[in-house]
N, C-alpha and C. Protein backbone atom coordinates (compact mmCIF):
# COMPACT_ATOMS: atom_id res chain seq x y z
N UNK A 1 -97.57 -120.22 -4.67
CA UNK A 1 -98.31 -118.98 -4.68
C UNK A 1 -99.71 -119.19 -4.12
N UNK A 2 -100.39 -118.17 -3.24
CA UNK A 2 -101.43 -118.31 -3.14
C UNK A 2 -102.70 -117.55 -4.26
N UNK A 3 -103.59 -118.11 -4.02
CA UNK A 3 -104.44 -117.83 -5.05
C UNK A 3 -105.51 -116.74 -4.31
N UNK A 4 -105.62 -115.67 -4.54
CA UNK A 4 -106.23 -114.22 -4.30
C UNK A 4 -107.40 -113.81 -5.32
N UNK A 5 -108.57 -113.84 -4.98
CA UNK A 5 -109.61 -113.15 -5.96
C UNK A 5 -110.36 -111.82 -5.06
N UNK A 6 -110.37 -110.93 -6.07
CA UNK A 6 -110.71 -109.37 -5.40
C UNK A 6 -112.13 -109.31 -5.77
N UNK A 7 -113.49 -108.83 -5.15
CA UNK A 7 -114.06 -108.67 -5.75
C UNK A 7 -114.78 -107.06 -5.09
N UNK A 8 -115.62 -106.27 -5.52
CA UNK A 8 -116.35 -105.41 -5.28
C UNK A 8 -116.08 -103.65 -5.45
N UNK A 9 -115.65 -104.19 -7.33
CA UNK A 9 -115.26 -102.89 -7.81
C UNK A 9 -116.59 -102.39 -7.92
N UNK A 10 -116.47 -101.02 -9.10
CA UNK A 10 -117.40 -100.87 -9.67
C UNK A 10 -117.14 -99.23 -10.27
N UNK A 11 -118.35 -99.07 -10.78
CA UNK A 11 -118.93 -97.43 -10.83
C UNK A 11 -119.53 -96.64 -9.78
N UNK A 12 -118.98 -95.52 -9.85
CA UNK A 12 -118.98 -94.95 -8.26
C UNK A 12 -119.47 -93.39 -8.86
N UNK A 13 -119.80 -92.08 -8.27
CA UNK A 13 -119.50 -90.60 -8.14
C UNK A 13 -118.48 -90.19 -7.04
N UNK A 14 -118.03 -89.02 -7.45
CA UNK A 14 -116.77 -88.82 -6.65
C UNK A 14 -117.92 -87.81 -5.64
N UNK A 15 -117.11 -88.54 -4.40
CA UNK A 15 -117.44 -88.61 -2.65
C UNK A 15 -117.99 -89.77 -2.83
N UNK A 16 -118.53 -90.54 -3.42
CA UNK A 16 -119.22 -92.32 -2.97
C UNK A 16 -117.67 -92.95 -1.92
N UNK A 17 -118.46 -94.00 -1.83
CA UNK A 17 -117.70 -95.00 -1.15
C UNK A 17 -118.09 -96.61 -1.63
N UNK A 18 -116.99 -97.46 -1.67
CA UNK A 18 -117.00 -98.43 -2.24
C UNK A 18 -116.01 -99.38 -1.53
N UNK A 19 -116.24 -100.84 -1.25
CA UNK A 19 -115.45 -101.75 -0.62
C UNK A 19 -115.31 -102.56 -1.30
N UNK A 20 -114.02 -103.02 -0.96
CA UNK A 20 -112.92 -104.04 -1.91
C UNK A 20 -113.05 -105.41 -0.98
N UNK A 21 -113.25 -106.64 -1.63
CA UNK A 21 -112.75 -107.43 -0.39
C UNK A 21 -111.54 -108.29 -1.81
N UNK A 22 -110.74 -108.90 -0.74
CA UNK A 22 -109.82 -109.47 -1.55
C UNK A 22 -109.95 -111.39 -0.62
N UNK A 23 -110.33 -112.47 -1.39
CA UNK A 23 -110.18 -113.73 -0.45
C UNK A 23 -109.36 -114.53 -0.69
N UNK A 24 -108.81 -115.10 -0.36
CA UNK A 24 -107.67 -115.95 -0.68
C UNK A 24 -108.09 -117.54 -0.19
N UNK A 25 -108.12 -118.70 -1.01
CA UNK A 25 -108.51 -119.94 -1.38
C UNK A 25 -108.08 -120.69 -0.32
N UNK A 26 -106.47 -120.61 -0.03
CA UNK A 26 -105.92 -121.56 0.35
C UNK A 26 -106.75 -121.69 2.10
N UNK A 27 -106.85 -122.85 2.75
CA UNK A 27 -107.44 -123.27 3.83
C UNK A 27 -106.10 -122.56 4.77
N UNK A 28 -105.28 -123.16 4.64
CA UNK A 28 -103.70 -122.39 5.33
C UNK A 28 -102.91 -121.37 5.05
N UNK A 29 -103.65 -120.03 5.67
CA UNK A 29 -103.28 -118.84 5.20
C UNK A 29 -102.50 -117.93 6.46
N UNK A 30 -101.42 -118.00 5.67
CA UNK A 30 -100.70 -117.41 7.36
C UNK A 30 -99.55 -116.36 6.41
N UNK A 31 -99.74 -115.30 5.98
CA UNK A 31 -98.84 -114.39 5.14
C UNK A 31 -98.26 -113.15 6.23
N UNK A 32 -97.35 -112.63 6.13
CA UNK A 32 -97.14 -111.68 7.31
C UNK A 32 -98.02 -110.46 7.27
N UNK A 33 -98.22 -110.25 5.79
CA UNK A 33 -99.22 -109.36 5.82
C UNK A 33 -99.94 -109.41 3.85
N UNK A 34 -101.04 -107.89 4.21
CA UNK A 34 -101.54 -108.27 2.45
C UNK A 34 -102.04 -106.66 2.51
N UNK A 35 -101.66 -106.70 1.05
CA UNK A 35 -101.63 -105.04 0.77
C UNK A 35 -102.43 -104.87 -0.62
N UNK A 36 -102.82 -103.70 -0.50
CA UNK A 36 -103.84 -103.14 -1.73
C UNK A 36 -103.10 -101.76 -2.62
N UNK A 37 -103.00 -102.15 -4.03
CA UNK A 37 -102.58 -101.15 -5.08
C UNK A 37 -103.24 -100.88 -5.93
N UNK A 38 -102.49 -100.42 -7.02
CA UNK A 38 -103.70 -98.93 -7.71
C UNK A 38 -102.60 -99.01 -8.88
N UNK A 39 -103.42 -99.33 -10.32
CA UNK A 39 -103.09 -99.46 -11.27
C UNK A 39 -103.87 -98.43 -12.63
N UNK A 40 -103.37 -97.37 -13.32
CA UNK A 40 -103.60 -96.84 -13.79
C UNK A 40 -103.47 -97.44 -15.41
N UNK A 41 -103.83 -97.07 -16.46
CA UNK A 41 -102.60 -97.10 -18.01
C UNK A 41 -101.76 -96.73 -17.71
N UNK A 42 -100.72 -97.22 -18.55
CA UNK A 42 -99.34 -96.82 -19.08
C UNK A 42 -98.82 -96.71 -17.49
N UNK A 43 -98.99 -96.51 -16.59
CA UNK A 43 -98.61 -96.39 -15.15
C UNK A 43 -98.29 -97.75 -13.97
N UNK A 44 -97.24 -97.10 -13.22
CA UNK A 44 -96.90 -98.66 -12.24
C UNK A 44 -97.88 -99.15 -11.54
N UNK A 45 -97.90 -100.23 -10.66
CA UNK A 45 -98.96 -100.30 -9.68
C UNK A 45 -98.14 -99.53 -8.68
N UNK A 46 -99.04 -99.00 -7.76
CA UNK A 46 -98.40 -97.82 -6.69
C UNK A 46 -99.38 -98.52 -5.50
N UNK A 47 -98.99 -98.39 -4.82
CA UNK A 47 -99.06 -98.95 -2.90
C UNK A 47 -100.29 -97.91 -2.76
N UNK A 48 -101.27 -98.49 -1.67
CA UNK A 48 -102.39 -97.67 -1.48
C UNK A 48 -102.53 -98.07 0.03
N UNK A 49 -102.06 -99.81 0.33
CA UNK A 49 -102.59 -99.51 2.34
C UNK A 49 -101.60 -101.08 1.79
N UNK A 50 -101.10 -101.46 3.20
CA UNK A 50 -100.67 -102.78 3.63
C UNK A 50 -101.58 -103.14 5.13
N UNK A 51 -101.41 -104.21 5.42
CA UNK A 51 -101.82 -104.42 6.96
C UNK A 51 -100.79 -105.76 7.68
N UNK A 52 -101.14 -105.76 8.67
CA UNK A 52 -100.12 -106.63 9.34
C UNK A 52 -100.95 -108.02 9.07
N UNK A 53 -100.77 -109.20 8.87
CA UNK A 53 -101.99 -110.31 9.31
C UNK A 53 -101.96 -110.48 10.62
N UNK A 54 -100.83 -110.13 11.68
CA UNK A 54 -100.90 -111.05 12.70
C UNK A 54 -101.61 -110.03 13.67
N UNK A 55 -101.15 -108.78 13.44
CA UNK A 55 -101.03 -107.26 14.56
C UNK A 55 -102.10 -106.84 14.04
N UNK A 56 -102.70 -106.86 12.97
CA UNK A 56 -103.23 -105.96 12.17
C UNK A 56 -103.10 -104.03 12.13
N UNK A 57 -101.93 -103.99 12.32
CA UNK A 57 -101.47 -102.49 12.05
C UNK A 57 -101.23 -102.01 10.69
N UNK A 58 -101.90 -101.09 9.73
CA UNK A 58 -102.39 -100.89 8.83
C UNK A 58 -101.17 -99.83 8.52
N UNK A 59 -100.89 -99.39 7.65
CA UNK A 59 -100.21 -98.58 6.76
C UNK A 59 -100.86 -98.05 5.38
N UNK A 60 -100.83 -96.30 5.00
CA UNK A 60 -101.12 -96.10 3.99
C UNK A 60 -100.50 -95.13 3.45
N UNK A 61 -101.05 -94.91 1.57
CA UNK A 61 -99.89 -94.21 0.90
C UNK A 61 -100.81 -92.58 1.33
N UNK A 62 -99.91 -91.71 1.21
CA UNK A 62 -100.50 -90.63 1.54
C UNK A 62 -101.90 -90.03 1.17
N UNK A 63 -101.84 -90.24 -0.14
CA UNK A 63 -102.97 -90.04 -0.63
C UNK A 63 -104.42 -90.68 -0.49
N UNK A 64 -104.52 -91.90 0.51
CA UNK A 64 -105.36 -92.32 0.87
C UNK A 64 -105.66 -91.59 2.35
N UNK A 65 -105.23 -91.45 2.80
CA UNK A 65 -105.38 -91.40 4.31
C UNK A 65 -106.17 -90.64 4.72
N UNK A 66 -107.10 -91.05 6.02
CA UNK A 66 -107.91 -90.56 6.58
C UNK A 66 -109.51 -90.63 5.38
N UNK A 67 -108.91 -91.23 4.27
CA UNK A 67 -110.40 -91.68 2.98
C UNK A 67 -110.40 -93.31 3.38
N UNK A 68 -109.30 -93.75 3.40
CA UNK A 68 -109.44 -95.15 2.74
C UNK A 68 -109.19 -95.96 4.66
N UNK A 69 -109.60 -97.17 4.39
CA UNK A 69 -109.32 -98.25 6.10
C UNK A 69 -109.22 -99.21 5.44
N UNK A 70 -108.20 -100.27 5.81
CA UNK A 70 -107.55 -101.52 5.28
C UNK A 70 -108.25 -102.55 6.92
N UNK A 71 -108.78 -103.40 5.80
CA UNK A 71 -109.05 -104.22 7.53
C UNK A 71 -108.94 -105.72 6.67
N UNK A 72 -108.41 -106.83 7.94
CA UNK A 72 -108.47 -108.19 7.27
C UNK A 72 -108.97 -108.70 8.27
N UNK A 73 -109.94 -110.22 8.40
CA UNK A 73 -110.40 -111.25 9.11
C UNK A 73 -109.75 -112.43 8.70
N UNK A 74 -108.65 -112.98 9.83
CA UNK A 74 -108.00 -113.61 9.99
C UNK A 74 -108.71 -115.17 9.65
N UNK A 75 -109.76 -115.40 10.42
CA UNK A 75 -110.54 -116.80 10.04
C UNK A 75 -111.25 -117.41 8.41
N UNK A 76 -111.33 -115.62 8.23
CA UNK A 76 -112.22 -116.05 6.74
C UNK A 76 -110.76 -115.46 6.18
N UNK A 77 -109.99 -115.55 6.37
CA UNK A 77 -108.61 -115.36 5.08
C UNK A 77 -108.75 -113.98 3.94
N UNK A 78 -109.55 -113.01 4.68
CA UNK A 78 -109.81 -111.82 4.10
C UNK A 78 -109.66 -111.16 4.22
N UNK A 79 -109.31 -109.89 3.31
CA UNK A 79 -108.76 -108.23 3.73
C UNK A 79 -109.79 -107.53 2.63
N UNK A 80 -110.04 -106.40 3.30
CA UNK A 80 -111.08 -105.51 2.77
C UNK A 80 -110.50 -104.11 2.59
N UNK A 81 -110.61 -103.20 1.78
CA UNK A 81 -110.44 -102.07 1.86
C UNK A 81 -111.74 -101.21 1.43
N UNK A 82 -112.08 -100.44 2.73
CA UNK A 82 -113.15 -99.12 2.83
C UNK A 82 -112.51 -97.98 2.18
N UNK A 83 -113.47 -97.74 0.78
CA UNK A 83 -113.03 -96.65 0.08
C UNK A 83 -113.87 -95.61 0.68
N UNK A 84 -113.86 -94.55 0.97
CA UNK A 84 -114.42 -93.60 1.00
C UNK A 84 -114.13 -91.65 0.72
N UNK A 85 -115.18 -91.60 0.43
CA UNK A 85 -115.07 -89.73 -0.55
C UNK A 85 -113.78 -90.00 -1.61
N UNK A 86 -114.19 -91.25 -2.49
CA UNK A 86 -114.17 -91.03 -3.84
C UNK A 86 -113.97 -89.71 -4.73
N UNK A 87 -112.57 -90.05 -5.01
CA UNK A 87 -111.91 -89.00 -6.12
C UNK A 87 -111.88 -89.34 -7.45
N UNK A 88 -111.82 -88.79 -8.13
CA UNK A 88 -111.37 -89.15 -10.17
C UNK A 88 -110.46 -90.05 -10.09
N UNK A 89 -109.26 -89.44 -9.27
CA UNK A 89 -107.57 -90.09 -8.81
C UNK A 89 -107.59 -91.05 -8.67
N UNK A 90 -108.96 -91.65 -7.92
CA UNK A 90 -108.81 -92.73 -7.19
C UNK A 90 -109.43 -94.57 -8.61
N UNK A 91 -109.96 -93.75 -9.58
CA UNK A 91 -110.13 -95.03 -10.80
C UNK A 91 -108.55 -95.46 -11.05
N UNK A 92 -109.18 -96.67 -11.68
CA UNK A 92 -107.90 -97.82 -11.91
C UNK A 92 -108.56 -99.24 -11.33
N UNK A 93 -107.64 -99.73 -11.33
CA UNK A 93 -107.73 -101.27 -11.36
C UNK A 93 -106.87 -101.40 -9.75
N UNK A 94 -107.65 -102.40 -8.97
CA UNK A 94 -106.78 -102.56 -8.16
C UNK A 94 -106.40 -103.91 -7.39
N UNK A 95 -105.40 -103.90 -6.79
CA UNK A 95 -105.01 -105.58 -6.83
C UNK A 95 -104.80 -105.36 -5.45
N UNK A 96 -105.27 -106.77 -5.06
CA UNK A 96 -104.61 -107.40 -3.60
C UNK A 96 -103.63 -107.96 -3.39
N UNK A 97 -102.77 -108.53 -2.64
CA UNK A 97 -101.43 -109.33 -2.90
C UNK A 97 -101.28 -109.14 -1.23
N UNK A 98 -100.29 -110.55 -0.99
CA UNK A 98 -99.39 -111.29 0.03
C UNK A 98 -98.34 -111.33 -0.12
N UNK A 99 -97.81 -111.18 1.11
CA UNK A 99 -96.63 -110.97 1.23
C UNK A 99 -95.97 -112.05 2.47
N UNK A 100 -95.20 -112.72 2.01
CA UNK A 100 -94.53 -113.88 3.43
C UNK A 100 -93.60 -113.30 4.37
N UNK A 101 -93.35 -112.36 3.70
CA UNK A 101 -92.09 -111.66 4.71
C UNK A 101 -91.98 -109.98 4.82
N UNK A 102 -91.68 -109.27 5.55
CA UNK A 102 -91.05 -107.88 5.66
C UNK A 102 -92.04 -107.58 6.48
N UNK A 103 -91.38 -106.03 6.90
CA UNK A 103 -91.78 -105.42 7.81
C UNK A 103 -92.65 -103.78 7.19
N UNK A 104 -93.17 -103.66 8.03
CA UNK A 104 -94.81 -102.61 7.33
C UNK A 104 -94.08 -101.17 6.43
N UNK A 105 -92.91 -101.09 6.78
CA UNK A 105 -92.11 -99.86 6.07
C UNK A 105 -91.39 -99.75 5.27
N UNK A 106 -91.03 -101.60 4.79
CA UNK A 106 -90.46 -101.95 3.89
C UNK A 106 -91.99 -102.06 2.60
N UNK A 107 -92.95 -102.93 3.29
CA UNK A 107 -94.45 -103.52 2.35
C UNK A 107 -95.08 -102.14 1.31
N UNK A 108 -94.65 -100.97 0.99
CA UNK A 108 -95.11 -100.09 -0.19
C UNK A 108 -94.51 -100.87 -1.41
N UNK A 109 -93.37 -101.50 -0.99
CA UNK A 109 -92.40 -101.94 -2.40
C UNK A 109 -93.64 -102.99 -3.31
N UNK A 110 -93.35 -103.14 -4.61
CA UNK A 110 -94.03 -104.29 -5.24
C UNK A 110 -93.46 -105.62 -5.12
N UNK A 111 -91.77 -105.26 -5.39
CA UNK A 111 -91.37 -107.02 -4.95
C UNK A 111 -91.49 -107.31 -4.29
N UNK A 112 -91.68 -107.09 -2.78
CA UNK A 112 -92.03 -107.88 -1.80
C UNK A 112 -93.61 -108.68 -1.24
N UNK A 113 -93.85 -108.48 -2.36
CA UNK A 113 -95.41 -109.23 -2.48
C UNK A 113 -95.29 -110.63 -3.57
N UNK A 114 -95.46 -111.91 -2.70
CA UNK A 114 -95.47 -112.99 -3.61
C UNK A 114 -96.88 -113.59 -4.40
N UNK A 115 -98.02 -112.93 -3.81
CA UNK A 115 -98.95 -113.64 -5.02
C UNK A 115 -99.75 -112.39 -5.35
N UNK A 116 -100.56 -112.36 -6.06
CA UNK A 116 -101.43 -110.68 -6.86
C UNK A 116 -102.24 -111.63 -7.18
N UNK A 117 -103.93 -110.61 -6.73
CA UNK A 117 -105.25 -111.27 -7.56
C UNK A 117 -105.03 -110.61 -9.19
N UNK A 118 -106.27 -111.18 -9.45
CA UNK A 118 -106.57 -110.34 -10.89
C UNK A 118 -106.83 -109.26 -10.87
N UNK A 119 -107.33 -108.32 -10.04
CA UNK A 119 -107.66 -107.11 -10.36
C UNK A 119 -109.18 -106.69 -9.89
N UNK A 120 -109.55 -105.65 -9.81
CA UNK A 120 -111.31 -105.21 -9.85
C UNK A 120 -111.17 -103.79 -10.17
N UNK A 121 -111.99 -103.49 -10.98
CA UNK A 121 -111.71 -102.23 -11.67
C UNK A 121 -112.87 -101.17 -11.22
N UNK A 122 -112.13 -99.78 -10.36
CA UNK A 122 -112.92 -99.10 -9.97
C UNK A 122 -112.76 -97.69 -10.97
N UNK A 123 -114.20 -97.16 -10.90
CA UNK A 123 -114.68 -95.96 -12.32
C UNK A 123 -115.13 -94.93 -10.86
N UNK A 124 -114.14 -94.43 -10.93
CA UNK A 124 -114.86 -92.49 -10.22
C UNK A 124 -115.23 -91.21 -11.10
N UNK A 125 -116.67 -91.56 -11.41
CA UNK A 125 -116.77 -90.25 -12.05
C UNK A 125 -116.87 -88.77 -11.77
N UNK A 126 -116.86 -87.91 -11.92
CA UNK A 126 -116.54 -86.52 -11.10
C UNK A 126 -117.74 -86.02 -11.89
């Protein structure tokens, strides 16, 4: 497994904007791609953007789109997600994760992600 730490949650107002970066440890990082989810209570984690590592062609869940941009830097082993115009909807906890295999239309699924950071917990207040 690789080892993933997210950092740059926080407290926000709804329309703010807020960026996620997610870094991953290992010196040899070559995953097909790495995707960002959204964890509520009592609720699943639900898919919010994937990206390609190699193409970097981005994918997102509907409800982000045209708010949110998934971007990764290949050298520094990092993926970022640009939150922007912050909703209520949009609090929770959210995780980064890698994936070694599949293709960008399969990557919403959760099993197909082999390692998950801990988490960074974003507060949208309205």
């Amino acid at each position: 497994q690789v080892h993933l730490v997210e950092s740059g949650g926080g407290l926000v107002q709804a329309g703010d904007s807020l960026r996620l970066s997610c870094a991953a440890s290992e010196r040899t990082f070559n995953p097909s791609a790495m995707g960002w989810f959204h964890q509520t209570p009592g609720k699943e984690r639900e898919f919010v953007a994937v990206i390609s590592w190699i193409s970097g062609v981005p994918r997102y869940a509907d409800s982000v789109k045209g708010r949110f941009t998934i971007s990764r830097d290949n050298y520094q082993n990092t993926v970022q997600l640009q939150m922007n115009s912050l909703k209520s909807e949009d609090t929770g906890v959210y995780f980064c994760a890698s994936a070694r295999a599949g293709y960008l239309t399969s990557l919403h699924r959760r099993e197909m992600y082999d390692s998950w950071g801990q988490g960074t917990q974003v507060t949208v207040s309205s």
